[in-house]
N, C-alpha and C. Protein backbone atom coordinates (compact mmCIF):
# COMPACT_ATOMS: atom_id res chain seq x y z
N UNK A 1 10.96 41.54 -75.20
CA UNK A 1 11.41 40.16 -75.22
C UNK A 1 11.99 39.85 -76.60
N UNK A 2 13.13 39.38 -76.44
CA UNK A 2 13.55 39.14 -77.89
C UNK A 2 13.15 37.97 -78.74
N UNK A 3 12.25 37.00 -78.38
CA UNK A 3 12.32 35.84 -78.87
C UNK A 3 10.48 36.69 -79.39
N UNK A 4 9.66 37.36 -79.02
CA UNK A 4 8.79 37.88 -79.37
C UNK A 4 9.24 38.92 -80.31
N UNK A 5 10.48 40.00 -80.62
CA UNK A 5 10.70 40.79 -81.15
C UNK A 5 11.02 40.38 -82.59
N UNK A 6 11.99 38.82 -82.52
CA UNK A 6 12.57 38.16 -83.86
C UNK A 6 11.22 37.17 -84.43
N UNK A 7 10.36 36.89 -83.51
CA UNK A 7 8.85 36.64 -84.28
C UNK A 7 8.04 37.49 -85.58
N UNK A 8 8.29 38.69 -84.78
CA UNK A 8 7.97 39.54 -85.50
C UNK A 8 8.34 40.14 -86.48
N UNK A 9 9.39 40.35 -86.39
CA UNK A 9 10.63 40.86 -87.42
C UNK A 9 10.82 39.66 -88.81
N UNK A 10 10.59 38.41 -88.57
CA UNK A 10 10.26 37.39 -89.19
C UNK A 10 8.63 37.03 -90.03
N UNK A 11 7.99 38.05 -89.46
CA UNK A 11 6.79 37.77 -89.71
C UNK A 11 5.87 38.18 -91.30
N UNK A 12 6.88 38.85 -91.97
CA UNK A 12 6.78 39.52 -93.40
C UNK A 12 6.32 41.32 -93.43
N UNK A 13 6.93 41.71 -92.10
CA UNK A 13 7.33 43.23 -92.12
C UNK A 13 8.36 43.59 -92.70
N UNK A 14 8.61 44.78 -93.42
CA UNK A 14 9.59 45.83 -94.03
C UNK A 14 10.33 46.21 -92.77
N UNK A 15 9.79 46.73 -91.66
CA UNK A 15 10.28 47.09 -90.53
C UNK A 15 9.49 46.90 -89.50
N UNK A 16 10.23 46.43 -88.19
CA UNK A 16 9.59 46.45 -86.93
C UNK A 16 10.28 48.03 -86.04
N UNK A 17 8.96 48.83 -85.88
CA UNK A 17 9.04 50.36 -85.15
C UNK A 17 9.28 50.43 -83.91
N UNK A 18 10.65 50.28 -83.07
CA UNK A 18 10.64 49.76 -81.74
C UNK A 18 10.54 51.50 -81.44
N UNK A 19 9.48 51.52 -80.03
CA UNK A 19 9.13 52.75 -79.68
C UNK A 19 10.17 52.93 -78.67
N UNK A 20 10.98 54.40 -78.88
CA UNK A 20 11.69 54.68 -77.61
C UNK A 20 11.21 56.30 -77.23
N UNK A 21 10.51 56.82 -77.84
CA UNK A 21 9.79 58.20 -77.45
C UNK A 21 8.68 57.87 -76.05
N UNK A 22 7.81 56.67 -76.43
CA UNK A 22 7.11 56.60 -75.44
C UNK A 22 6.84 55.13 -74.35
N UNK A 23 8.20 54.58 -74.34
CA UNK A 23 8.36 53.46 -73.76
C UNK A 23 9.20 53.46 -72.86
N UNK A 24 10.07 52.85 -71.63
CA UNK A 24 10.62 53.02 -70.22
C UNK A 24 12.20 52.48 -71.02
N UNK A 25 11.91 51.81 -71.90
CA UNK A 25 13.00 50.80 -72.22
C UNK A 25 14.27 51.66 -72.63
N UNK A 26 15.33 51.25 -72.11
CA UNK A 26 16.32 52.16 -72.95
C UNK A 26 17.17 51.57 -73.81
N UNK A 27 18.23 52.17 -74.62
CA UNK A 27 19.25 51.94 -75.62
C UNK A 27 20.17 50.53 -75.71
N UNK A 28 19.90 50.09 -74.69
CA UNK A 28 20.71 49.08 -74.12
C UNK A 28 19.92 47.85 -74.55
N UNK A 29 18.43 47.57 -74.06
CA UNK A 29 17.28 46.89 -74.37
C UNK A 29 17.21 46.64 -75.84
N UNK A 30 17.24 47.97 -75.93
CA UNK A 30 16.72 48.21 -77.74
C UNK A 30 18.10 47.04 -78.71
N UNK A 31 18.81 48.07 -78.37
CA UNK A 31 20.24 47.21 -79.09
C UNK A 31 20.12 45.56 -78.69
N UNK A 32 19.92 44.71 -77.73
CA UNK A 32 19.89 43.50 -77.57
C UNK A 32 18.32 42.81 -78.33
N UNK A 33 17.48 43.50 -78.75
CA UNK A 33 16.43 42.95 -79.35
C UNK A 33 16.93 43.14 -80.52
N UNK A 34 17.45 44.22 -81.63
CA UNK A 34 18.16 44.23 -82.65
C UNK A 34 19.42 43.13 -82.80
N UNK A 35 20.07 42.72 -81.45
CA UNK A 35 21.37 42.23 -82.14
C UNK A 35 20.60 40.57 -81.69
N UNK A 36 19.15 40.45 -81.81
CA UNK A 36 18.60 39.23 -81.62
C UNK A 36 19.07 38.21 -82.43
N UNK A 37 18.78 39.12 -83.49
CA UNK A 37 17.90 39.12 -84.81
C UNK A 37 18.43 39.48 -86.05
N UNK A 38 19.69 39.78 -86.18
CA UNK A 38 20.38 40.56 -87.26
C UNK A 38 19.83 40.60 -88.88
N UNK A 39 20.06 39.35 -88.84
CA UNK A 39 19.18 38.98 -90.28
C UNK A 39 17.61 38.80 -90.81
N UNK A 40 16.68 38.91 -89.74
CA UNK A 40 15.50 38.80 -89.86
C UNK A 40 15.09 39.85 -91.06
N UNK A 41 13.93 39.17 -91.74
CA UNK A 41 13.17 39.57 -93.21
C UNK A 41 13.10 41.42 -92.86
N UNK A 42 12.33 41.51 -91.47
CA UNK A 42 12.06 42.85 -90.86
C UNK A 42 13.52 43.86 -90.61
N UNK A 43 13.78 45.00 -90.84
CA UNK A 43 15.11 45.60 -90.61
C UNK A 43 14.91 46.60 -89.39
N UNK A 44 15.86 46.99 -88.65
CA UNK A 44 15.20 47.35 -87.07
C UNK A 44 15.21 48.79 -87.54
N UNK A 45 13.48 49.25 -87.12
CA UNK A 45 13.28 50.59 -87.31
C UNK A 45 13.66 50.93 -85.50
N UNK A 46 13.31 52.53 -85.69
CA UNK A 46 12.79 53.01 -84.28
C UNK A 46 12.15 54.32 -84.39
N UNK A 47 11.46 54.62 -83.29
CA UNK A 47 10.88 55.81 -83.43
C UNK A 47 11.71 56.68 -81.87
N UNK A 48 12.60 57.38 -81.83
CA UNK A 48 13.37 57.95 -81.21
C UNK A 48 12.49 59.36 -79.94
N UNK A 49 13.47 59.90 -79.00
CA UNK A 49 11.96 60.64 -78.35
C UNK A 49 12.65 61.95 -79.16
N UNK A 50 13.46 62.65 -79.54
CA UNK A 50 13.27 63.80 -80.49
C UNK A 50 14.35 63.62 -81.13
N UNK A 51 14.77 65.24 -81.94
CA UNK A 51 15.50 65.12 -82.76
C UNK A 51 17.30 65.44 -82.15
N UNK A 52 17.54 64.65 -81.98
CA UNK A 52 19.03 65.22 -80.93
C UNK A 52 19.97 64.18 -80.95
N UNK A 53 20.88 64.99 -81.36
CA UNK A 53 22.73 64.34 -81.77
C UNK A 53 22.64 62.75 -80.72
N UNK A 54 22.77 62.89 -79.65
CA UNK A 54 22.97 61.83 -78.53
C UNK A 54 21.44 60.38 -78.83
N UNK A 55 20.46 60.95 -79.07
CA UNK A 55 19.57 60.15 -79.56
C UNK A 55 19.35 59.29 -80.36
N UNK A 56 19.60 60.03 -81.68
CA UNK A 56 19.87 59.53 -82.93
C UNK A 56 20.79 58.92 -83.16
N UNK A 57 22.27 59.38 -82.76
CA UNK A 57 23.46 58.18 -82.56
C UNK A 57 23.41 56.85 -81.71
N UNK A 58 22.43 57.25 -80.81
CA UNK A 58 22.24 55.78 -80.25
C UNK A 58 21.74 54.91 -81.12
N UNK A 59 20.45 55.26 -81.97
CA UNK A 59 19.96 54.51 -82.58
C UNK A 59 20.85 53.84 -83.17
N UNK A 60 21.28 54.64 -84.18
CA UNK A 60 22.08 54.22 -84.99
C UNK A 60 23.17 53.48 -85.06
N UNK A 61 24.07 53.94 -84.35
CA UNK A 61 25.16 53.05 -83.42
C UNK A 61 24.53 51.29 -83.35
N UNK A 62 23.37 51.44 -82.74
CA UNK A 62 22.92 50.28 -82.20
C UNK A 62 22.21 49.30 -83.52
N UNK A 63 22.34 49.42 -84.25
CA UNK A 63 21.41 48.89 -85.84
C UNK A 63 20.78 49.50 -86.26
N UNK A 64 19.55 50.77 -86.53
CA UNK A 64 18.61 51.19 -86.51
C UNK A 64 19.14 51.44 -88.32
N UNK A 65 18.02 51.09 -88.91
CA UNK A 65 18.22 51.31 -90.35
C UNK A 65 16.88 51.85 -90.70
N UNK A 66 15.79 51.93 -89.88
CA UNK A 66 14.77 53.15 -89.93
C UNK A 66 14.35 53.90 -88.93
N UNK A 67 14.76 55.30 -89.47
CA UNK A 67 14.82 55.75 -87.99
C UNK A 67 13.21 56.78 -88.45
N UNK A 68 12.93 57.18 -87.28
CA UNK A 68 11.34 58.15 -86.69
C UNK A 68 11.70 59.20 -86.25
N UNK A 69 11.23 60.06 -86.32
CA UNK A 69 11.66 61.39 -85.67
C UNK A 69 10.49 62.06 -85.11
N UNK A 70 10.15 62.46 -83.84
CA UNK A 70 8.74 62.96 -83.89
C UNK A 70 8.87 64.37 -83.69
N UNK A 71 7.71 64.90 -83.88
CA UNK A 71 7.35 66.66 -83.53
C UNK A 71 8.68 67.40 -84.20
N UNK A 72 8.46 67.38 -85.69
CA UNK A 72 9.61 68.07 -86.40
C UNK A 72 8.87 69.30 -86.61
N UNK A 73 8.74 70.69 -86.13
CA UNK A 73 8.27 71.62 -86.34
C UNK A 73 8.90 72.56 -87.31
N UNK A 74 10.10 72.50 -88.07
CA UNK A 74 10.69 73.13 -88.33
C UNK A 74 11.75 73.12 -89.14
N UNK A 75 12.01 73.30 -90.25
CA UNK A 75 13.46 72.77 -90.99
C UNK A 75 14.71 72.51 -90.40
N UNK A 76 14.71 73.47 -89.47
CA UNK A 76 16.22 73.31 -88.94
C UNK A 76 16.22 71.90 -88.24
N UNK A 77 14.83 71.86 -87.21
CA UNK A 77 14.62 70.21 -86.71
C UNK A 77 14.88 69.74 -87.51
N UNK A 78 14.32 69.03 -88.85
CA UNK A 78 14.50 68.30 -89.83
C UNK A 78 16.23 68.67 -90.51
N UNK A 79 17.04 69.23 -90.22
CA UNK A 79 17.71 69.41 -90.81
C UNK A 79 19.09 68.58 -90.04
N UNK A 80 18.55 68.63 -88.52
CA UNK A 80 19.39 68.28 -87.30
C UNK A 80 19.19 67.28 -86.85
N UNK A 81 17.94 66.17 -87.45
CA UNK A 81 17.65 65.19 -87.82
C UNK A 81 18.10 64.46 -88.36
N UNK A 82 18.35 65.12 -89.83
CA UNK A 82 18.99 64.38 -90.85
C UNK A 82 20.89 64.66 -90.22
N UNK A 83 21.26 65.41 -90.07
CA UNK A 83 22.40 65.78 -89.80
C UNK A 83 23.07 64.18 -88.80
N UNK A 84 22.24 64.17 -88.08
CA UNK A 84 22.80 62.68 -86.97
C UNK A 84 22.65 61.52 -87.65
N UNK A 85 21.65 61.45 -88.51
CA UNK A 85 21.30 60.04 -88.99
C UNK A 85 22.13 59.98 -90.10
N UNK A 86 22.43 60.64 -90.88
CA UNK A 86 23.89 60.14 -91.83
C UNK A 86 25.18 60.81 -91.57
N UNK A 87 26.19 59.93 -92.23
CA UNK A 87 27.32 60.26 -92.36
C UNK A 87 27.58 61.89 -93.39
N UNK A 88 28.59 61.79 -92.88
CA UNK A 88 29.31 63.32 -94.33
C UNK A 88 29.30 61.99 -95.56
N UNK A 89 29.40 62.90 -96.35
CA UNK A 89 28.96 64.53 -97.09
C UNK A 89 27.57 64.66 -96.38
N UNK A 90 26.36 63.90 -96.60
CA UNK A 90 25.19 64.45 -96.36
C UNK A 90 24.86 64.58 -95.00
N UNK A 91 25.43 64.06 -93.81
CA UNK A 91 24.98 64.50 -92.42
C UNK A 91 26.27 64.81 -91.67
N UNK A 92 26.31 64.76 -89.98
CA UNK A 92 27.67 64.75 -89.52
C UNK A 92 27.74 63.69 -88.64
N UNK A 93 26.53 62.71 -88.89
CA UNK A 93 27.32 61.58 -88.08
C UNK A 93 28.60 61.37 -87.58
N UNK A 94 28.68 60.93 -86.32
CA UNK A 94 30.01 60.85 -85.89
C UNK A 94 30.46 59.27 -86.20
N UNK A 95 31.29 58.87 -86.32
CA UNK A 95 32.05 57.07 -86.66
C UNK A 95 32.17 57.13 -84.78
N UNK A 96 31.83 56.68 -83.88
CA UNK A 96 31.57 56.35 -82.57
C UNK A 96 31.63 54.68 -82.67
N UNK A 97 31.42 53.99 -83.64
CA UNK A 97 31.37 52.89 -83.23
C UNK A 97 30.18 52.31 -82.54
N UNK A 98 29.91 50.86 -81.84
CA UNK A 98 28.46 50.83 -81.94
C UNK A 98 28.60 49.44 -82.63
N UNK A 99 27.23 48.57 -82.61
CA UNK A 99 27.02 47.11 -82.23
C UNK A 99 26.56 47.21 -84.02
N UNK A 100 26.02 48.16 -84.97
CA UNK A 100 26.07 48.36 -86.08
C UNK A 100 26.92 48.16 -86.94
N UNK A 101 28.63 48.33 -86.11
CA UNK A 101 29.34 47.93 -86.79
C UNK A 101 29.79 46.74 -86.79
N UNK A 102 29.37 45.75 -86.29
CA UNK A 102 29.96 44.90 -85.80
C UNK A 102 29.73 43.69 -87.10
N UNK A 103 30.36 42.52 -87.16
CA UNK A 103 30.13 41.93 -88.41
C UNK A 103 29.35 40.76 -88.12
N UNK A 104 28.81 40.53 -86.96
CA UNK A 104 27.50 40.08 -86.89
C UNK A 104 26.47 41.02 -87.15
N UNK A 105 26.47 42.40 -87.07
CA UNK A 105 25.32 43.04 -87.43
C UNK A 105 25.30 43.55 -89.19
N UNK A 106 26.03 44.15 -89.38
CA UNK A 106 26.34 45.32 -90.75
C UNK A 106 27.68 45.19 -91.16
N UNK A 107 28.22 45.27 -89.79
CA UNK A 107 29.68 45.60 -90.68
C UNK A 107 30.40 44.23 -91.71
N UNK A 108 29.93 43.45 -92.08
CA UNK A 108 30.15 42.38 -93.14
C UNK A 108 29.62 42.53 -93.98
N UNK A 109 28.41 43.69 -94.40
CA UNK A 109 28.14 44.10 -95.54
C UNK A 109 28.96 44.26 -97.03
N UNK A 110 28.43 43.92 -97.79
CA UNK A 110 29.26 44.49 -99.52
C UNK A 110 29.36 45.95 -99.00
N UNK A 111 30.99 46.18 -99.15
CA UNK A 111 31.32 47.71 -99.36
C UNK A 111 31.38 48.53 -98.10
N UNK A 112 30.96 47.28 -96.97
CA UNK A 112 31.64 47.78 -95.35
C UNK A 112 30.31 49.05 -95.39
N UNK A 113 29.88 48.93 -93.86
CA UNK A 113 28.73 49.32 -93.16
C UNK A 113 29.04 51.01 -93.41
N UNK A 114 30.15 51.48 -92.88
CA UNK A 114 30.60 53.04 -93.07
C UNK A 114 30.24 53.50 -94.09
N UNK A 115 30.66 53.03 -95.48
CA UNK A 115 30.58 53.32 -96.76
C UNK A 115 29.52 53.41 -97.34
N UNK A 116 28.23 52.17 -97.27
CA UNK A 116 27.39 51.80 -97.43
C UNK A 116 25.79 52.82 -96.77
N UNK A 117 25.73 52.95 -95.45
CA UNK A 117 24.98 52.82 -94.46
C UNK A 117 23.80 54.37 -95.36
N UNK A 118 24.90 55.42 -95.64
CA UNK A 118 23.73 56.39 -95.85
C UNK A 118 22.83 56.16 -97.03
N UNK A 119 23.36 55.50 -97.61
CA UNK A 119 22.07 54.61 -99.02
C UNK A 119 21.41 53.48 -98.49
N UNK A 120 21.35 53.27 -97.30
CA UNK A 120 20.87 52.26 -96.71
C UNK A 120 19.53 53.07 -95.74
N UNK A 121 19.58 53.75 -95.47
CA UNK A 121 18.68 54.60 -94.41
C UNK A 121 17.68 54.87 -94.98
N UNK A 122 16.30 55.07 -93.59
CA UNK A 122 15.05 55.33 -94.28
C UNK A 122 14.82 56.07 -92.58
N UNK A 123 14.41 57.65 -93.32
CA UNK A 123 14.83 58.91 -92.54
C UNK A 123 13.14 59.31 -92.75
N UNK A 124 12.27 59.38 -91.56
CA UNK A 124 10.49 59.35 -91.78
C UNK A 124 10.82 60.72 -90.83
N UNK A 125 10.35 61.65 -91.24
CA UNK A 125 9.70 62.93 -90.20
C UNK A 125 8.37 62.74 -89.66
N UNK A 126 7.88 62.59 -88.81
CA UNK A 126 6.42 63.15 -88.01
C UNK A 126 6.45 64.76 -87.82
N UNK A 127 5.09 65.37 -88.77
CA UNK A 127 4.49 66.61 -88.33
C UNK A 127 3.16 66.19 -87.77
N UNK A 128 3.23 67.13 -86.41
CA UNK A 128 2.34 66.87 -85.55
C UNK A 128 1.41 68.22 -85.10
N UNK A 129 2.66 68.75 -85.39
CA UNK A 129 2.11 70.46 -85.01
C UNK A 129 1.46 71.82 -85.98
N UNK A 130 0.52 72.52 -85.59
CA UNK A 130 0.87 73.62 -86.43
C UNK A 130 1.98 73.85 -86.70
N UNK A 131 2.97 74.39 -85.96
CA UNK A 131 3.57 74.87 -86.17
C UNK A 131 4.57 73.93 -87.58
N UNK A 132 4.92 72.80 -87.60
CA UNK A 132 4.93 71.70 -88.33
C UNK A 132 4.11 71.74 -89.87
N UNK A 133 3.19 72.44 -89.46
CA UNK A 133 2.36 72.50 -90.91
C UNK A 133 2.47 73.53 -91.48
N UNK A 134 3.11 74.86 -90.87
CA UNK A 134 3.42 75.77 -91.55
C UNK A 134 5.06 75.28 -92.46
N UNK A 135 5.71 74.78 -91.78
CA UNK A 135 7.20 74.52 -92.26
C UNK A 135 6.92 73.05 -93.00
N UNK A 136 5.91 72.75 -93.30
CA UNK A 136 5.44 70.94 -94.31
C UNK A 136 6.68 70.91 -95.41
N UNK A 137 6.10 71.76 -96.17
CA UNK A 137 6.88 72.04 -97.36
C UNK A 137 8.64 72.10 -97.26
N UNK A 138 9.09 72.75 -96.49
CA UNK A 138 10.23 72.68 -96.62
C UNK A 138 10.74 71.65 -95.92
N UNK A 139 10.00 71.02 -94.73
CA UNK A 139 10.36 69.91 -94.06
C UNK A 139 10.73 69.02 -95.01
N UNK A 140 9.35 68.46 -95.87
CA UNK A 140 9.54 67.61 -97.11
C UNK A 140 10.92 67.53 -98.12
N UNK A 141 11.27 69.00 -98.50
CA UNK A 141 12.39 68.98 -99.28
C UNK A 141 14.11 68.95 -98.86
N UNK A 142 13.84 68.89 -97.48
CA UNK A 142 15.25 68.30 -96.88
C UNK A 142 15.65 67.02 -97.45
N UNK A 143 17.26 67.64 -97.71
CA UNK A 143 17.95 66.32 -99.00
C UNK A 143 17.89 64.81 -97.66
N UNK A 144 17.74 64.11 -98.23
CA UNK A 144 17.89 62.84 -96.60
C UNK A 144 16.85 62.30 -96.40
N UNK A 145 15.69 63.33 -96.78
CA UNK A 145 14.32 62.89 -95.63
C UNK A 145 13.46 61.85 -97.11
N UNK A 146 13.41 60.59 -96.45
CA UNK A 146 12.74 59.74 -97.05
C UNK A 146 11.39 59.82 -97.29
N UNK A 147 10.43 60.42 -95.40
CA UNK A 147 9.16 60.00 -96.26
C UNK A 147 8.43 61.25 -94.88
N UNK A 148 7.63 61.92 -94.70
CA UNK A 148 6.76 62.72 -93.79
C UNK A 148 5.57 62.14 -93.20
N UNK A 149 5.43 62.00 -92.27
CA UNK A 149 4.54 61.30 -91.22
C UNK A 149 3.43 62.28 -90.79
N UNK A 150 2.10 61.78 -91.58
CA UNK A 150 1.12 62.78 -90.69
C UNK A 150 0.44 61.88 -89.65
N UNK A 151 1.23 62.66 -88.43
CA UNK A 151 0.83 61.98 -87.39
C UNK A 151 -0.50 62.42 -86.82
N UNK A 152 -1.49 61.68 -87.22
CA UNK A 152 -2.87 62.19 -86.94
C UNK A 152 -3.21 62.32 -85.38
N UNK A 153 -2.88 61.58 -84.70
CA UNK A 153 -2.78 61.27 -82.71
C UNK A 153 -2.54 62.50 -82.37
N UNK A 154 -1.40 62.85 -82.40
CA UNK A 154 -0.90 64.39 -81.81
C UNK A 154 -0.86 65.40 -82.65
N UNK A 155 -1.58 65.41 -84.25
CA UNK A 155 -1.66 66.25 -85.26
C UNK A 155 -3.08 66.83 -84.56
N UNK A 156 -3.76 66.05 -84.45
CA UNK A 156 -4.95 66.38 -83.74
C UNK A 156 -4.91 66.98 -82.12
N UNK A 157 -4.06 66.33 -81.17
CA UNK A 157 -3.94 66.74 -79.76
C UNK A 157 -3.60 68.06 -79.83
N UNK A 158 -2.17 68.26 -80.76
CA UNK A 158 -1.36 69.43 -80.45
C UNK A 158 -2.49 70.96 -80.98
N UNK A 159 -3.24 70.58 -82.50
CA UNK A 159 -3.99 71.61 -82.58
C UNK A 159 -5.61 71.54 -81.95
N UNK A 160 -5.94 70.91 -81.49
CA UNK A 160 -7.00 71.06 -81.04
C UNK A 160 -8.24 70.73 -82.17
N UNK A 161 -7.85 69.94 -83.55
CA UNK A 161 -8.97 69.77 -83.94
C UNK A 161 -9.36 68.03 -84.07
N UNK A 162 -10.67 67.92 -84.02
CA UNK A 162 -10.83 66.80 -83.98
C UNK A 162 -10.88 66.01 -85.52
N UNK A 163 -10.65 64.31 -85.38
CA UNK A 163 -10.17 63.56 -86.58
C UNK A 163 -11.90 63.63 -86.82
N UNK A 164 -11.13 63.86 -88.37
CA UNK A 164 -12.51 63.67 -89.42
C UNK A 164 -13.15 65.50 -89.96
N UNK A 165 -13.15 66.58 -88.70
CA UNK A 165 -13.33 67.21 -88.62
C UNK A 165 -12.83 68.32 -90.44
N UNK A 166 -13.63 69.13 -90.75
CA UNK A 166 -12.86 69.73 -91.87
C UNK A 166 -11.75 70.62 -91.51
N UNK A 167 -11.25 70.80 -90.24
CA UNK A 167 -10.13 71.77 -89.91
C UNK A 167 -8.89 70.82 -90.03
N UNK A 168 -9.42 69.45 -89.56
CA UNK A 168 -8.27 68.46 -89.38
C UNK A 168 -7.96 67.61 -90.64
N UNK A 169 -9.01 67.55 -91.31
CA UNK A 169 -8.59 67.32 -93.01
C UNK A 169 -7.79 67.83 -93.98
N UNK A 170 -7.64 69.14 -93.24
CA UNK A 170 -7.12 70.17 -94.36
C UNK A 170 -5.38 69.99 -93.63
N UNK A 171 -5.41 69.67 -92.20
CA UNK A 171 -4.19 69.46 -91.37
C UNK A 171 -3.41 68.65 -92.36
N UNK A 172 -4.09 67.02 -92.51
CA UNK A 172 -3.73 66.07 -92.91
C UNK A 172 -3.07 66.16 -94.58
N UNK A 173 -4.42 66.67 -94.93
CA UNK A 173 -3.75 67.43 -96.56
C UNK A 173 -2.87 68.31 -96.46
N UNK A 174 -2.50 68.96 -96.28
CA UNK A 174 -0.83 69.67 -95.78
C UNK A 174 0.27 68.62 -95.80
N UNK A 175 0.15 67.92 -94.92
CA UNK A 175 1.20 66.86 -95.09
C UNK A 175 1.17 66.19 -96.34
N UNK A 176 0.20 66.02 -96.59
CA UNK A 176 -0.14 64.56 -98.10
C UNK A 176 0.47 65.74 -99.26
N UNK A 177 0.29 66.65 -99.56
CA UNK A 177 0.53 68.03 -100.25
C UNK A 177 2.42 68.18 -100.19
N UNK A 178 2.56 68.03 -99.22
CA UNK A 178 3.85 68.26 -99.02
C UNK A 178 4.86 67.56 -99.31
N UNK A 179 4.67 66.08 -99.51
CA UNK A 179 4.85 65.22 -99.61
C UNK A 179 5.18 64.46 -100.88
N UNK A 180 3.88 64.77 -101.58
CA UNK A 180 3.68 65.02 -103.31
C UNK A 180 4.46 66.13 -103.78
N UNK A 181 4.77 66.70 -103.32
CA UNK A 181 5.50 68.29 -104.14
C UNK A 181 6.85 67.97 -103.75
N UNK A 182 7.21 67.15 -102.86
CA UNK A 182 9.03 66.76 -102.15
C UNK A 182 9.22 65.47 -103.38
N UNK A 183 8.51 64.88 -103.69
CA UNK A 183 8.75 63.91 -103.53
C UNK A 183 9.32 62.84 -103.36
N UNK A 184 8.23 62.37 -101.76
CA UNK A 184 9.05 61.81 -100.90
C UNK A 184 7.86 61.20 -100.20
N UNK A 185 8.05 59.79 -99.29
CA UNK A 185 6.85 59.12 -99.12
C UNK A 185 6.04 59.76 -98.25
N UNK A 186 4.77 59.34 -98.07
CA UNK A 186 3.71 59.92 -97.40
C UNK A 186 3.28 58.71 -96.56
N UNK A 187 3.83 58.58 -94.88
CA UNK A 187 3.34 57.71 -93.70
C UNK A 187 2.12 58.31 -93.17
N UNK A 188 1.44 57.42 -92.46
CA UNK A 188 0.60 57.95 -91.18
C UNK A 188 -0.45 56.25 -91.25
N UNK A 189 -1.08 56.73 -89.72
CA UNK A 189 -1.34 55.55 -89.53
C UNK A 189 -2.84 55.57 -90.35
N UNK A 190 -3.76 54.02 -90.26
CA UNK A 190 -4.28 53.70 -90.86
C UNK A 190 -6.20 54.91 -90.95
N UNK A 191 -5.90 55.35 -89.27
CA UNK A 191 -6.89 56.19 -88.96
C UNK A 191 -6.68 57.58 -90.27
């Protein structure tokens, strides 16, 4: 609902995380709760369902000025990640056009939305996986990537250890480790 979405977005958040990995809603939805709201205090995040050209351009296209990435196992993920979410030099975003540009949304920005947009982005990886925790480190030092997400929910599902546990501490420290040595921010939720 958009009149609940620009509540929120108003409410003294950095970003509101509209879920599209695990919600029915699609691109279309998303973009009309963003173009609610253009100016609200909150800037429209999302958390996307993986890392893929067609995905990520939606976001983006559509306002998304923080984007989520989940189950990055791997540099090249993280690399193909970052690749959609900015423009060249640093990604290959495509110029597709999109409600982002529009000058009710961005494109009335100082220095025009195109020009602007990749110093504008906030690019979060989720490691969830072993396999994710072997590649932490280099995930972290991908040029682009703002901040690494230890996603404790499915950090825990995917390996089988339980939260709190000392197998799953040491999970979590991997990320926090990785993070500190990139440096680059360190997300996860409050658990």
């Amino acid at each position: 609902d958009s009149n609940t979405y620009c509540a929120m977005a108003n409410a003294g958040y950095d970003f509101i995380w509209t879920e599209m990995q695990h919600d029915a809603r699609d691109w279309s939805d998303a973009a009309r709760l963003w173009r609610a709201c253009p100016h609200a205090k909150a800037v429209p995040g999302v958390r996307v369902a993986y890392a893929d050209e067609r995905e990520i351009q939606h976001a983006m296209d559509a306002g998304a000025l923080v984007m989520v990435v989940p189950t990055i196992d791997t540099v090249e993920e993280a690399i193909q990640a970052r690749n959609w979410t900015y423009f060249p030099p640093l990604g290959q975003r495509s110029q597709g056009g999109g409600q982002a540009f529009d000058a009710a949304m961005f494109g009335g920005v100082p220095g025009g939305y195109r020009q602007t947009i990749n110093d504008n982005i906030v690019l979060i990886l989720m490691i969830e996986t072993l396999q994710g925790l072997k590649d932490a480190d280099a995930i972290a030092k991908v040029p682009g990537v703002t901040a690494v997400f230890a996603a404790s929910g499915d950090l825990g599902n995917f390996s089988g250890y339980a939260q709190g546990s000392p197998d799953y501490e040491r999970a979590i420290n991997i990320v926090h480790d990785a993070a500190i040595k990139a440096g680059v921010r360190l997300c996860g939720p409050l658990a």
